[in-house]
PDB file of N, CA and C in Angstrom:
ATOM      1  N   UNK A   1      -0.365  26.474   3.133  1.00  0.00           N
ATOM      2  CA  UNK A   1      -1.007  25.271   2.665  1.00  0.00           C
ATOM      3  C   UNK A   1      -0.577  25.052   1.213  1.00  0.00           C
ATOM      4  N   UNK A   2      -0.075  23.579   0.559  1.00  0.00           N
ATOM      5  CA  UNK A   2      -0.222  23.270  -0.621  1.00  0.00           C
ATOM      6  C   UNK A   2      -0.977  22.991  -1.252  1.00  0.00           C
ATOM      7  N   UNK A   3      -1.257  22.855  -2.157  1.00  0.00           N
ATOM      8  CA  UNK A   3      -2.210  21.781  -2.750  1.00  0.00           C
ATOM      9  C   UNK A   3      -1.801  21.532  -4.415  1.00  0.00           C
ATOM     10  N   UNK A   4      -1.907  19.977  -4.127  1.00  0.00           N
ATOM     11  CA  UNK A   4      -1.620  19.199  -5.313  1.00  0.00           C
ATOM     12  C   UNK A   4      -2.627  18.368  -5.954  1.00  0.00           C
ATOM     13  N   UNK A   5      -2.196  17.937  -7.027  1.00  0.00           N
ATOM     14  CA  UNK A   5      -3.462  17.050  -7.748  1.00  0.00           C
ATOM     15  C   UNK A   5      -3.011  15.718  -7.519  1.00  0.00           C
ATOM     16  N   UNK A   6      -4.118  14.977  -7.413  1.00  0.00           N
ATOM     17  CA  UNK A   6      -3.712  13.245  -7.648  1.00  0.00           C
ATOM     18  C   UNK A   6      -3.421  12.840  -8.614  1.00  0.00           C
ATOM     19  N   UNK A   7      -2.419  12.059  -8.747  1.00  0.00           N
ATOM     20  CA  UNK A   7      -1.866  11.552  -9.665  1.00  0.00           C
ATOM     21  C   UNK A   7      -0.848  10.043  -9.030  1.00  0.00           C
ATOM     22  N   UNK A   8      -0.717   9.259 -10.020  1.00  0.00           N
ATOM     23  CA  UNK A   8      -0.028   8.361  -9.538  1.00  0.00           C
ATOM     24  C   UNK A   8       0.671   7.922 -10.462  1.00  0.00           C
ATOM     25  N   UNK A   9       2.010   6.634  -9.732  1.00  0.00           N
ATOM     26  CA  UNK A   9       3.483   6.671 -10.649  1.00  0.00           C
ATOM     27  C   UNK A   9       3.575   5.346 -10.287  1.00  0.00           C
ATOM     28  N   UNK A  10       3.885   4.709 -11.591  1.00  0.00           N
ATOM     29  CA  UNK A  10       4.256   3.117 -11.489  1.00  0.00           C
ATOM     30  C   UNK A  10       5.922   3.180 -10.971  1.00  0.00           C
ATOM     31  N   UNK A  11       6.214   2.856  -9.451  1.00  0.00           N
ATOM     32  CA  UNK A  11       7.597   3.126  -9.076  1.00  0.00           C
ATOM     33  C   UNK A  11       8.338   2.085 -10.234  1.00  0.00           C
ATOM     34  N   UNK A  12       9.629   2.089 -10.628  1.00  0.00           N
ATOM     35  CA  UNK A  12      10.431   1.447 -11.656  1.00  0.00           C
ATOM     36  C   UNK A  12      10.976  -0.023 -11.075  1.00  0.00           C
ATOM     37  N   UNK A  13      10.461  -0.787 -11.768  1.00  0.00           N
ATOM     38  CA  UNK A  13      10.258  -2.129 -11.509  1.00  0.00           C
ATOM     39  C   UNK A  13      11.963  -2.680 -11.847  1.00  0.00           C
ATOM     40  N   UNK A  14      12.454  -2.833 -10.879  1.00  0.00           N
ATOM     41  CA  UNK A  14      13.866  -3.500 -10.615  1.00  0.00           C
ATOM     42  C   UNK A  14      14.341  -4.378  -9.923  1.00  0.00           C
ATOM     43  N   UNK A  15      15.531  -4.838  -9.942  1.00  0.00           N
ATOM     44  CA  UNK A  15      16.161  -5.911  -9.944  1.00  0.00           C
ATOM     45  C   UNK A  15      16.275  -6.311  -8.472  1.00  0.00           C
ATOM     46  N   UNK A  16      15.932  -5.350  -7.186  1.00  0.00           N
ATOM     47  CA  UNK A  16      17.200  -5.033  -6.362  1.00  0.00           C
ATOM     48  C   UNK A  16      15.615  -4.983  -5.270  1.00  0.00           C
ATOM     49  N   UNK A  17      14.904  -5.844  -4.998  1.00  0.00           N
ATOM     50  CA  UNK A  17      13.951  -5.829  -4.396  1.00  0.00           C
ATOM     51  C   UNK A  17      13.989  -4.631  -2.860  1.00  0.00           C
ATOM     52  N   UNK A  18      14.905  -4.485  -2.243  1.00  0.00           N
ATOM     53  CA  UNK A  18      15.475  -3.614  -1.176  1.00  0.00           C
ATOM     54  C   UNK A  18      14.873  -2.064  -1.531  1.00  0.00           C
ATOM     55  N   UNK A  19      15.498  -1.629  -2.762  1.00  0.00           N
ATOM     56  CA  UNK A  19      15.108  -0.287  -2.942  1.00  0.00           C
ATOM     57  C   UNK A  19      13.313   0.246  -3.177  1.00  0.00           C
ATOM     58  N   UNK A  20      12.727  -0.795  -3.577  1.00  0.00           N
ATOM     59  CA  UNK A  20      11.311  -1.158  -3.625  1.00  0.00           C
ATOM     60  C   UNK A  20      10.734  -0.543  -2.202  1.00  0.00           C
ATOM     61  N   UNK A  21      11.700  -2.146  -1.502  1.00  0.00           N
ATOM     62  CA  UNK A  21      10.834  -1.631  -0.426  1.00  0.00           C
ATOM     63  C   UNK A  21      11.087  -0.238   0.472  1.00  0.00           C
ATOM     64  N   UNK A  22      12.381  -0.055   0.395  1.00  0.00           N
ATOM     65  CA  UNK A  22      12.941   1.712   0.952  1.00  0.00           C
ATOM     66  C   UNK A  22      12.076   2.605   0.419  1.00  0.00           C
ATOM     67  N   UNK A  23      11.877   2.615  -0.765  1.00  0.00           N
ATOM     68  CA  UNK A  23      10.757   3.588  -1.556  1.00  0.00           C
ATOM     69  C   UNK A  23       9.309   3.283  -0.778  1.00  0.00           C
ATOM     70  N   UNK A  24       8.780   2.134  -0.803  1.00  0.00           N
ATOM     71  CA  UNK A  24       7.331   2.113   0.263  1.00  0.00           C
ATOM     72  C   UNK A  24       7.362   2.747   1.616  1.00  0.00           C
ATOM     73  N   UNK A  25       8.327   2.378   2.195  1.00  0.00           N
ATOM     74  CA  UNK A  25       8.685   1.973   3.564  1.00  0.00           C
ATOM     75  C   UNK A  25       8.930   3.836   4.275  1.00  0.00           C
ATOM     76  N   UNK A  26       9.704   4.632   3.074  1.00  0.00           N
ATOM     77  CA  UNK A  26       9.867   6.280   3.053  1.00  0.00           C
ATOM     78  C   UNK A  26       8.689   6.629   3.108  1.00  0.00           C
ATOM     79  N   UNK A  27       7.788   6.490   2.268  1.00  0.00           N
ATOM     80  CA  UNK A  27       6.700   7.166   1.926  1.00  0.00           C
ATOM     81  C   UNK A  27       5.794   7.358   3.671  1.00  0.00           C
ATOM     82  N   UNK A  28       5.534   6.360   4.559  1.00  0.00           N
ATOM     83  CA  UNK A  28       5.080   6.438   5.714  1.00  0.00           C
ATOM     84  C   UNK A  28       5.801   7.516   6.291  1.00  0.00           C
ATOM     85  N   UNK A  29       6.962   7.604   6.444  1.00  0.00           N
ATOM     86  CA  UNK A  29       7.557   8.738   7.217  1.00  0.00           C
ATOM     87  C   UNK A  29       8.334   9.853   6.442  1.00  0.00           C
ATOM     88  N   UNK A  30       7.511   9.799   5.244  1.00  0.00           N
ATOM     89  CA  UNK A  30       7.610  11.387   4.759  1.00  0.00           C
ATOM     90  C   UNK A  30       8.847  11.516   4.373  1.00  0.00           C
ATOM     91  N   UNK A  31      10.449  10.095   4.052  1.00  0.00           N
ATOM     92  CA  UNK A  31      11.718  10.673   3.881  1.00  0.00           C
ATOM     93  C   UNK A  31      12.301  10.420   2.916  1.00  0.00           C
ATOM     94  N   UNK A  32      11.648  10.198   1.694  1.00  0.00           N
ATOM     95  CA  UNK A  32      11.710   9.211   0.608  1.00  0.00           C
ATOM     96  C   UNK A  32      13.186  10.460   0.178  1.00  0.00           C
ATOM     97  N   UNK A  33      13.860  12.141   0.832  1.00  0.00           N
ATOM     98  CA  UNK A  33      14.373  12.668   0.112  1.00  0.00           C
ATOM     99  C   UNK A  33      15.872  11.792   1.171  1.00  0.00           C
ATOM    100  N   UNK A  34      15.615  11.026   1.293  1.00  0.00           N
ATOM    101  CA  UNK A  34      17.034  10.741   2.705  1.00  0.00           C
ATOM    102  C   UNK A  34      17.274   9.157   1.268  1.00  0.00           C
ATOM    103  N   UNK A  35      16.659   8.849   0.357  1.00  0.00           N
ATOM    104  CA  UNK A  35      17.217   7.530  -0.546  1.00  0.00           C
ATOM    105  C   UNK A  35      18.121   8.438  -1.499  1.00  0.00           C
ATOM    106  N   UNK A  36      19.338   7.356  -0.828  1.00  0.00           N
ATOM    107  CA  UNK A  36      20.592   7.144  -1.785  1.00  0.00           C
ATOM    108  C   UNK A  36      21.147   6.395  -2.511  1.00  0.00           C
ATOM    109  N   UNK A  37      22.473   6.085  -2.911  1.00  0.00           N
ATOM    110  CA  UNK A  37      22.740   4.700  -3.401  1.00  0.00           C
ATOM    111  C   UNK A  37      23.303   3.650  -2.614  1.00  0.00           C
ATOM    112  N   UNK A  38      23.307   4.416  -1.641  1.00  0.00           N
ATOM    113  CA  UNK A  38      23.881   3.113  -0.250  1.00  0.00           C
ATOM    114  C   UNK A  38      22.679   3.056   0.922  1.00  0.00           C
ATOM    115  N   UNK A  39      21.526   3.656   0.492  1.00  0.00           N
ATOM    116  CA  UNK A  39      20.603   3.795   1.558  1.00  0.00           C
ATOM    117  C   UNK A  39      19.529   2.410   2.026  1.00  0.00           C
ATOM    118  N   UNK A  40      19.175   1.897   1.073  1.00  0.00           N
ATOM    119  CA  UNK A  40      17.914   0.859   1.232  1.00  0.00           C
ATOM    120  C   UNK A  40      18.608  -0.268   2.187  1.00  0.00           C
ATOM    121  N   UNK A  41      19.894  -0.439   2.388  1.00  0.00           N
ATOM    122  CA  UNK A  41      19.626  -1.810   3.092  1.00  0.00           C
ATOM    123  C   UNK A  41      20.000  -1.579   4.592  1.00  0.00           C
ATOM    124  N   UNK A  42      20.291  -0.327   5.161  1.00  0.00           N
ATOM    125  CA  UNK A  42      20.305   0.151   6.425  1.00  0.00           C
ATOM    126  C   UNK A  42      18.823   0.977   6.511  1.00  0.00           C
ATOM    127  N   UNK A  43      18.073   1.209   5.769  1.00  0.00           N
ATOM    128  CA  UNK A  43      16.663   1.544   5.703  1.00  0.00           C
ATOM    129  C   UNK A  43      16.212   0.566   6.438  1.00  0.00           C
ATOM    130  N   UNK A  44      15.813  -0.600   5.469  1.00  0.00           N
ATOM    131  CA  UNK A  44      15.051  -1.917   5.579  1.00  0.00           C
ATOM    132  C   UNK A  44      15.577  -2.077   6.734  1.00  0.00           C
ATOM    133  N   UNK A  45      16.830  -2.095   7.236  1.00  0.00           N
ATOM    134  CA  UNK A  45      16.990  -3.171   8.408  1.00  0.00           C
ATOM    135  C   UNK A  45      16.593  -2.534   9.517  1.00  0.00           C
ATOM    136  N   UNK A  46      16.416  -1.045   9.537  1.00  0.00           N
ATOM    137  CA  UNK A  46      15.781  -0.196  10.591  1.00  0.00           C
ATOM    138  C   UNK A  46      14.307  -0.352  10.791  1.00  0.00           C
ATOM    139  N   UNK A  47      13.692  -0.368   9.403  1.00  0.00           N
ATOM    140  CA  UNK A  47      12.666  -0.345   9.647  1.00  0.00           C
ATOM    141  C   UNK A  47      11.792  -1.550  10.228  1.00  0.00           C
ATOM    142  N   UNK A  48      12.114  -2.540   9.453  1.00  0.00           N
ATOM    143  CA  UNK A  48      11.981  -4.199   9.989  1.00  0.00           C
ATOM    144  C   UNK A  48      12.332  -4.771  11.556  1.00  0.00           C
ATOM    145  N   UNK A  49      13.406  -3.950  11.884  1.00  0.00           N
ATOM    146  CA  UNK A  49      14.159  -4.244  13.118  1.00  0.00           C
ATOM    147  C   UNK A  49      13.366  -3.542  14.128  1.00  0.00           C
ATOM    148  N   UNK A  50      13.601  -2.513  13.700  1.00  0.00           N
ATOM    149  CA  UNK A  50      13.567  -1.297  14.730  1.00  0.00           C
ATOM    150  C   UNK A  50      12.396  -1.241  15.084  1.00  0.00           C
ATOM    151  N   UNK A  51      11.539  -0.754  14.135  1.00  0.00           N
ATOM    152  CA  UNK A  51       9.870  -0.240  13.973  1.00  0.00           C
ATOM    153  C   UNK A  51       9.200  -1.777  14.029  1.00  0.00           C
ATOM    154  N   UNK A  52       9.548  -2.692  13.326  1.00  0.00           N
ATOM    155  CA  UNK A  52       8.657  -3.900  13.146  1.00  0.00           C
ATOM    156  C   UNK A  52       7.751  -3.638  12.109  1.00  0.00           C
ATOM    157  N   UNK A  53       7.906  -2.937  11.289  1.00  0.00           N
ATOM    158  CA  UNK A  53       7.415  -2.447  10.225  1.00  0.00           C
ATOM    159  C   UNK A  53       7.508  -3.559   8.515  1.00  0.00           C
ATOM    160  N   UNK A  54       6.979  -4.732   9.196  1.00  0.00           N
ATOM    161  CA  UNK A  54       7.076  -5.713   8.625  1.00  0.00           C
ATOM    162  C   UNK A  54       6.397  -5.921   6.804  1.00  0.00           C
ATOM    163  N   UNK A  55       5.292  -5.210   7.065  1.00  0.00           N
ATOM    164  CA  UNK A  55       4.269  -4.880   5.949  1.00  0.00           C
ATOM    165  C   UNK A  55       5.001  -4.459   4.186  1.00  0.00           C
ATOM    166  N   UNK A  56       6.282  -3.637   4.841  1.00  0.00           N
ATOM    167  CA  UNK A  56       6.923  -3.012   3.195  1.00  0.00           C
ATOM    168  C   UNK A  56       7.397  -4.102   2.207  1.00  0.00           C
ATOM    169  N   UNK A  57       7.541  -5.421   3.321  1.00  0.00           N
ATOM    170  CA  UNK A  57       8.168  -6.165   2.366  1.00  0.00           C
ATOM    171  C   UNK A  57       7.791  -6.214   1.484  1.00  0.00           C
ATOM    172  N   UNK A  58       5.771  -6.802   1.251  1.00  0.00           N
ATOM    173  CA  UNK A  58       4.858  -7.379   0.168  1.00  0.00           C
ATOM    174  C   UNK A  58       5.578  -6.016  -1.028  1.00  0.00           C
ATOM    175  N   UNK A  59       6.219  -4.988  -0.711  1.00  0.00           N
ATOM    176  CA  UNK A  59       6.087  -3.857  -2.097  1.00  0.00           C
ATOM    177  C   UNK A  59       7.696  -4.431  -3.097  1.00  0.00           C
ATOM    178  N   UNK A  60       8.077  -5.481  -2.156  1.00  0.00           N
ATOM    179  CA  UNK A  60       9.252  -6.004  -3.219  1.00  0.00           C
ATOM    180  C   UNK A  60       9.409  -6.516  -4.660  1.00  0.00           C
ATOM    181  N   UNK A  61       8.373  -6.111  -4.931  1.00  0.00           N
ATOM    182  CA  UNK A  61       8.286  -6.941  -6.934  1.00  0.00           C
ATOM    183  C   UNK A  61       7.578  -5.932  -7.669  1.00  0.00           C
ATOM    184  N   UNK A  62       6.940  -4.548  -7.275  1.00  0.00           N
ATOM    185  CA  UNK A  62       6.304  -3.373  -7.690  1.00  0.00           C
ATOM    186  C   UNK A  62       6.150  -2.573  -6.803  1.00  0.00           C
ATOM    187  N   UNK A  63       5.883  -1.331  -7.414  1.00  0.00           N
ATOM    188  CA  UNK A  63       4.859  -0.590  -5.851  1.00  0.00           C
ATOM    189  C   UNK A  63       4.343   0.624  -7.246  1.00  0.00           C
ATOM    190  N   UNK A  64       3.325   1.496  -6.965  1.00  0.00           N
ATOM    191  CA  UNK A  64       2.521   2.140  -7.457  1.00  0.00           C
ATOM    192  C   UNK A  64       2.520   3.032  -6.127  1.00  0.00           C
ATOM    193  N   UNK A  65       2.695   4.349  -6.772  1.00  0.00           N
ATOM    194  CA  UNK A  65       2.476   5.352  -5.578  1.00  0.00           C
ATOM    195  C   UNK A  65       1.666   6.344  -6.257  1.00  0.00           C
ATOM    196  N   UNK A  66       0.246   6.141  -5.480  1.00  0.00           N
ATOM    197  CA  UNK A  66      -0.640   7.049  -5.557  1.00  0.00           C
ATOM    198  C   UNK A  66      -0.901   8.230  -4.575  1.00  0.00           C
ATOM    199  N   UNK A  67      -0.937   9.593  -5.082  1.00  0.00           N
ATOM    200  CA  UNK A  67      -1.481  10.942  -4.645  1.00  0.00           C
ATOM    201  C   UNK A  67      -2.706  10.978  -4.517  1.00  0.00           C
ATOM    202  N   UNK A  68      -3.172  10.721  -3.771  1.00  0.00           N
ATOM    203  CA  UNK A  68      -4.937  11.457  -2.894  1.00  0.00           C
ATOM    204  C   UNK A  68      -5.289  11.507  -2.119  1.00  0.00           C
ATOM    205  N   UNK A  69      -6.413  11.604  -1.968  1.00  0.00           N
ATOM    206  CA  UNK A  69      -7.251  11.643  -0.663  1.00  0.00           C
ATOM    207  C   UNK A  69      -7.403  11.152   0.516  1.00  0.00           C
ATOM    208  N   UNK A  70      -6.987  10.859   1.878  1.00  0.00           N
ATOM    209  CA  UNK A  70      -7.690   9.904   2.497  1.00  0.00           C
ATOM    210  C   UNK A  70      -8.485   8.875   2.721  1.00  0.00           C
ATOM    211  N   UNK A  71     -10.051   9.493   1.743  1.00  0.00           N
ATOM    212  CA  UNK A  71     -11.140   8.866   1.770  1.00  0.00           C
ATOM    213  C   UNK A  71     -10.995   8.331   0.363  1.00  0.00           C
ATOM    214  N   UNK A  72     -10.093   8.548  -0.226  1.00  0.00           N
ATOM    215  CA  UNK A  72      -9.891   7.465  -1.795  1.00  0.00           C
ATOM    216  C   UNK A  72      -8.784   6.204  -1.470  1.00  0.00           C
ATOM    217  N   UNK A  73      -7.841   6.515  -0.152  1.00  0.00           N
ATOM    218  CA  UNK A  73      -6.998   5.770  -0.010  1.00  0.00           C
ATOM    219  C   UNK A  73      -7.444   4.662   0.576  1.00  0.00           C
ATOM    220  N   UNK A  74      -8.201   4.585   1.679  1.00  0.00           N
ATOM    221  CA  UNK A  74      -9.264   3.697   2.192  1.00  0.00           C
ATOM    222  C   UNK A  74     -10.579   3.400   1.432  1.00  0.00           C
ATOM    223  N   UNK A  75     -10.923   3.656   0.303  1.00  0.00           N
ATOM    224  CA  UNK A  75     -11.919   2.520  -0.748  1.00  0.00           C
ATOM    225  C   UNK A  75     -10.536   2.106  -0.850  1.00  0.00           C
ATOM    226  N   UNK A  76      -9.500   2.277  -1.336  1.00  0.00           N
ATOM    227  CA  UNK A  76      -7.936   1.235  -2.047  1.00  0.00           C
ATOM    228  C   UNK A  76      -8.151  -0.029  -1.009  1.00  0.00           C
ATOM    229  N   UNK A  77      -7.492   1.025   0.334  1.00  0.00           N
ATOM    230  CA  UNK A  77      -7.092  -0.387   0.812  1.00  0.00           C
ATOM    231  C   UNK A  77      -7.911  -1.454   1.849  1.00  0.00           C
ATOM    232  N   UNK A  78      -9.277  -1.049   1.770  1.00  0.00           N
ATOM    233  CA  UNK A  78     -10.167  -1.872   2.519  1.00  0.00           C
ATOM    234  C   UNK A  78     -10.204  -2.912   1.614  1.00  0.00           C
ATOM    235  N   UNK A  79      -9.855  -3.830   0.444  1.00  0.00           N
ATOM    236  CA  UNK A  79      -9.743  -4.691  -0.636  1.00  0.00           C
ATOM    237  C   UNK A  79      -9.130  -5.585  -0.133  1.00  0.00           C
ATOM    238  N   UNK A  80      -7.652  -4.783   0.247  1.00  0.00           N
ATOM    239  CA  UNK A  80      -6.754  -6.140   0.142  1.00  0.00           C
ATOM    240  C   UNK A  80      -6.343  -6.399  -0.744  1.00  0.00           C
ATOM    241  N   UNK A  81      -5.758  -6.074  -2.292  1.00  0.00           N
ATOM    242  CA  UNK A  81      -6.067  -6.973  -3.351  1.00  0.00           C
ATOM    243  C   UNK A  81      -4.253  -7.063  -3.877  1.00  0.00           C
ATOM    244  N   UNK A  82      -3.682  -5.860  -2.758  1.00  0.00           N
ATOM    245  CA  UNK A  82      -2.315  -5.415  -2.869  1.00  0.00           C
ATOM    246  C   UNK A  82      -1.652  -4.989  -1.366  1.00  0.00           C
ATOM    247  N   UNK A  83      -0.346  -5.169  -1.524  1.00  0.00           N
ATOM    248  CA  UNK A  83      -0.311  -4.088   0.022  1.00  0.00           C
ATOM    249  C   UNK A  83       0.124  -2.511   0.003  1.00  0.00           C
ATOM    250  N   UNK A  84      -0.231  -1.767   0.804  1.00  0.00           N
ATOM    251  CA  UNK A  84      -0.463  -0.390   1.129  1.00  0.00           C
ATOM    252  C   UNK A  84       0.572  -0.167   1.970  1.00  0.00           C
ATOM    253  N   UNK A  85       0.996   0.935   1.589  1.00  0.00           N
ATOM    254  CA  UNK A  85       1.847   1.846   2.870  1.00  0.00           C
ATOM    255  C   UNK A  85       1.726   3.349   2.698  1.00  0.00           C
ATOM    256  N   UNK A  86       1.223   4.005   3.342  1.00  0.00           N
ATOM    257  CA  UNK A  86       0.712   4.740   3.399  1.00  0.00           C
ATOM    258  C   UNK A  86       1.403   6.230   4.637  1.00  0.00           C
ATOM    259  N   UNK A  87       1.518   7.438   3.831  1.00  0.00           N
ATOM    260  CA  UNK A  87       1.875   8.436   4.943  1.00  0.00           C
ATOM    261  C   UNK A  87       1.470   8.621   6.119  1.00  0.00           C
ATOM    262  N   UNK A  88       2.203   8.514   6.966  1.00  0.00           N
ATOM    263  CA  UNK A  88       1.620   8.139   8.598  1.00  0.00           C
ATOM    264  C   UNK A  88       1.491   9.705   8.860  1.00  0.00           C
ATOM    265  N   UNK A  89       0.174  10.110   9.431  1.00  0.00           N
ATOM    266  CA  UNK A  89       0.001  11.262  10.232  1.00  0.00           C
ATOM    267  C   UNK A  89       0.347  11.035  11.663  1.00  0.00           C
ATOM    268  N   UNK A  90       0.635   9.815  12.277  1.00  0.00           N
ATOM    269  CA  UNK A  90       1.652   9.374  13.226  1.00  0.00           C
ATOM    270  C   UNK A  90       2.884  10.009  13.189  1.00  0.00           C
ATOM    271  N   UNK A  91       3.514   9.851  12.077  1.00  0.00           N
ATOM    272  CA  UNK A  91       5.119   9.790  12.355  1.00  0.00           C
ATOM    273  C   UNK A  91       5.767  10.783  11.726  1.00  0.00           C
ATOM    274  N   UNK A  92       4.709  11.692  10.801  1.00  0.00           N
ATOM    275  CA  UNK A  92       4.823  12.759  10.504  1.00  0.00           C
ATOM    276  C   UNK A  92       4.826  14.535  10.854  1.00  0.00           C
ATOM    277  N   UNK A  93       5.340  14.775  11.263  1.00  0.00           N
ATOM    278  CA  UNK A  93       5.113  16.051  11.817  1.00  0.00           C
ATOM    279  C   UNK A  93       5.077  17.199  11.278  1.00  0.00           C
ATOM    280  N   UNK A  94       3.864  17.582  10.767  1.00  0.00           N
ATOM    281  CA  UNK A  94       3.712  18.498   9.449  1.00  0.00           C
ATOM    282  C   UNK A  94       4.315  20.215  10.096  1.00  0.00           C
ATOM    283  N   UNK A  95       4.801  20.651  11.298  1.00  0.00           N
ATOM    284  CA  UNK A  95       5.154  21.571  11.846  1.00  0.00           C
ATOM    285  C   UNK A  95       6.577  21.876  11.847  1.00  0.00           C
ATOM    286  N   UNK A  96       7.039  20.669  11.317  1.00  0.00           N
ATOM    287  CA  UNK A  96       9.004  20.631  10.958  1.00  0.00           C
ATOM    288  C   UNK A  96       9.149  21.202   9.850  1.00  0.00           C
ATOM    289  N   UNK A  97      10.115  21.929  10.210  1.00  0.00           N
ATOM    290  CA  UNK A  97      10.844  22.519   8.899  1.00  0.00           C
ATOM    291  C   UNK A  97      10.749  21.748   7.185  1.00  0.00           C
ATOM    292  N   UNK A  98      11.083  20.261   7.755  1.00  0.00           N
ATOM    293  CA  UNK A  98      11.037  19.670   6.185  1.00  0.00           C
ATOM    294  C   UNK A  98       9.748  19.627   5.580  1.00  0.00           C
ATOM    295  N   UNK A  99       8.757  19.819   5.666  1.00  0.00           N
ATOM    296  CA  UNK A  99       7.130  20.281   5.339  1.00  0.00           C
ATOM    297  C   UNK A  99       7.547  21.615   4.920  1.00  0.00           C
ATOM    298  N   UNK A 100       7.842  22.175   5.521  1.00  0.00           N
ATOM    299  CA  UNK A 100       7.606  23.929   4.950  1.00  0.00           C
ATOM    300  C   UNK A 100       6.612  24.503   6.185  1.00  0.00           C
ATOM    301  N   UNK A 101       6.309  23.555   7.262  1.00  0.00           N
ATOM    302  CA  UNK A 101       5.588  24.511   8.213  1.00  0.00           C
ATOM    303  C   UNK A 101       4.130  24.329   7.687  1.00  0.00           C
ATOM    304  N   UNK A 102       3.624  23.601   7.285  1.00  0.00           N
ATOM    305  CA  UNK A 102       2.349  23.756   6.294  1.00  0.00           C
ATOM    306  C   UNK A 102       2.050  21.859   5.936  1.00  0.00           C
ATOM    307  N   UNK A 103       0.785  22.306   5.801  1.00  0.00           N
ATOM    308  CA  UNK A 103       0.209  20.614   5.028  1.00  0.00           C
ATOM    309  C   UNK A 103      -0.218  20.912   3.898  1.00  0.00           C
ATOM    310  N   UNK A 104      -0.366  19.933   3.520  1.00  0.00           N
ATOM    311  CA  UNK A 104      -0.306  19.502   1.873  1.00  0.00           C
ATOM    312  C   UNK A 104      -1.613  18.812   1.661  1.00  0.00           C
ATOM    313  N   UNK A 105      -2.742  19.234   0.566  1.00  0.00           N
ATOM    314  CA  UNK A 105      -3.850  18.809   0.721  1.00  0.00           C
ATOM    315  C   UNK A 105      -4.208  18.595  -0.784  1.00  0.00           C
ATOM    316  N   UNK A 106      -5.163  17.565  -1.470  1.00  0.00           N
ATOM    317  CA  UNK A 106      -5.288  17.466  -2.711  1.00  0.00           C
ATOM    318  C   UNK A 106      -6.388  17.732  -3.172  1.00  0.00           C
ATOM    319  N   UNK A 107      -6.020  18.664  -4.019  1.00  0.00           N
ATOM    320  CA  UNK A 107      -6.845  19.419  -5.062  1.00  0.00           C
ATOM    321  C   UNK A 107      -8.498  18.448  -5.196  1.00  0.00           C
ATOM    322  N   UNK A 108      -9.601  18.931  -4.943  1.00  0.00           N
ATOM    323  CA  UNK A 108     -10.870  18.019  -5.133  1.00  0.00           C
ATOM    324  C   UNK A 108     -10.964  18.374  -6.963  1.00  0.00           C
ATOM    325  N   UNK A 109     -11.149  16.963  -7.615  1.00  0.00           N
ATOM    326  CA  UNK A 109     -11.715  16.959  -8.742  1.00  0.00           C
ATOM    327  C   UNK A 109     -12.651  18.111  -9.354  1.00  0.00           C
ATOM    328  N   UNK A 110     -13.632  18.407  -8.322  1.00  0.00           N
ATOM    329  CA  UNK A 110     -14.606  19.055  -8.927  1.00  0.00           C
ATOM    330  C   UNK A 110     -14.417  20.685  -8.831  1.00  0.00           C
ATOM    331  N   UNK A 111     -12.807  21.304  -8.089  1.00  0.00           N
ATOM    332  CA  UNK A 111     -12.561  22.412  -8.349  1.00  0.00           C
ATOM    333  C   UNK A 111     -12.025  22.829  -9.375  1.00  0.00           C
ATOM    334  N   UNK A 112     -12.454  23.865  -9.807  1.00  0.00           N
ATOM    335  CA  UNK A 112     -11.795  25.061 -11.035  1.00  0.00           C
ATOM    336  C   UNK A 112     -10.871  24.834 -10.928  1.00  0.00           C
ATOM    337  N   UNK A 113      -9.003  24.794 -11.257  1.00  0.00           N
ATOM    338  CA  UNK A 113      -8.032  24.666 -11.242  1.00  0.00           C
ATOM    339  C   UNK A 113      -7.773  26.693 -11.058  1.00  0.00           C
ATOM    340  N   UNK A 114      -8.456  27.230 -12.102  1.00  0.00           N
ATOM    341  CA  UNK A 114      -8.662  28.836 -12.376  1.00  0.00           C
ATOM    342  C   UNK A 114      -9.163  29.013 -11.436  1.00  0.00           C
ATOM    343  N   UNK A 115      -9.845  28.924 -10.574  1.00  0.00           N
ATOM    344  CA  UNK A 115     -10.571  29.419  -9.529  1.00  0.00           C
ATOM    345  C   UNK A 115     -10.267  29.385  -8.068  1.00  0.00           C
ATOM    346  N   UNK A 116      -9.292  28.951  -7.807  1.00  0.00           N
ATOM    347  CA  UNK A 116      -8.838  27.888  -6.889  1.00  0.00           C
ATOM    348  C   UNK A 116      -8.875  29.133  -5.428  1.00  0.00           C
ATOM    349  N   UNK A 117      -9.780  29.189  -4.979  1.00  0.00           N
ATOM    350  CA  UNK A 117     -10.123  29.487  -3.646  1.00  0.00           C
ATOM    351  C   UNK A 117     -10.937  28.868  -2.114  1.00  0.00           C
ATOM    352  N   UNK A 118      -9.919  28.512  -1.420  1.00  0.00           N
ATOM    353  CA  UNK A 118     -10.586  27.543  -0.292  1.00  0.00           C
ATOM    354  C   UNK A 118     -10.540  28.378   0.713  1.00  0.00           C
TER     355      UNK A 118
END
């Protein structure tokens, strides 16, 4: 088991709306390590095409990628106020090698960092 802290990263606001959305669009299926410099526009067209995974577009002018919780990710996105894409426990298979065999769980606020026994 991992465990990490929440934290979140204003993704880098650029020119090239495609890589935006490759960066959202990864994050659901866990492959954000497969972006290259020739990657986003055979991404997008897979994902749009293929999946119907229509939703990544709205992340074309920013995206913000936040680390947490489940139950913090849903107060986010029951709003609406932005669009969400979010790690699919669908399409993820935390038992593959590229996980490490293990899930990844975030650190609760109110634990010791020093203490850290679950």
């Amino acid at each position: 088991m991992k465990i990490v802290k929440q934290s979140f990263v204003i993704e880098n606001i650029t020119s090239e709306p495609l890589q935006l959305i490759e960066s959202a669009g990864r994050v659901c299926h866990k492959s954000e390590n497969k972006i290259d410099e020739d990657s986003a526009a055979p991404f997008c067209d897979m994902i749009l095409n293929d999946y119907k995974h229509e939703s990544v577009i709205e992340h074309s002018s920013m995206t913000v990628r936040f680390i947490c919780d489940r139950g913090v990710s849903h107060e986010l996105v029951r709003h609406r106020l932005a669009a969400f894409s979010q790690e699919s426990t669908r399409y993820c298979n935390y038992n593959k090698k590229k996980f490490g065999k293990e899930i990844t769980i975030i650190q609760p606020p109110f634990k010791d960092e020093s203490n850290v026994n679950y």
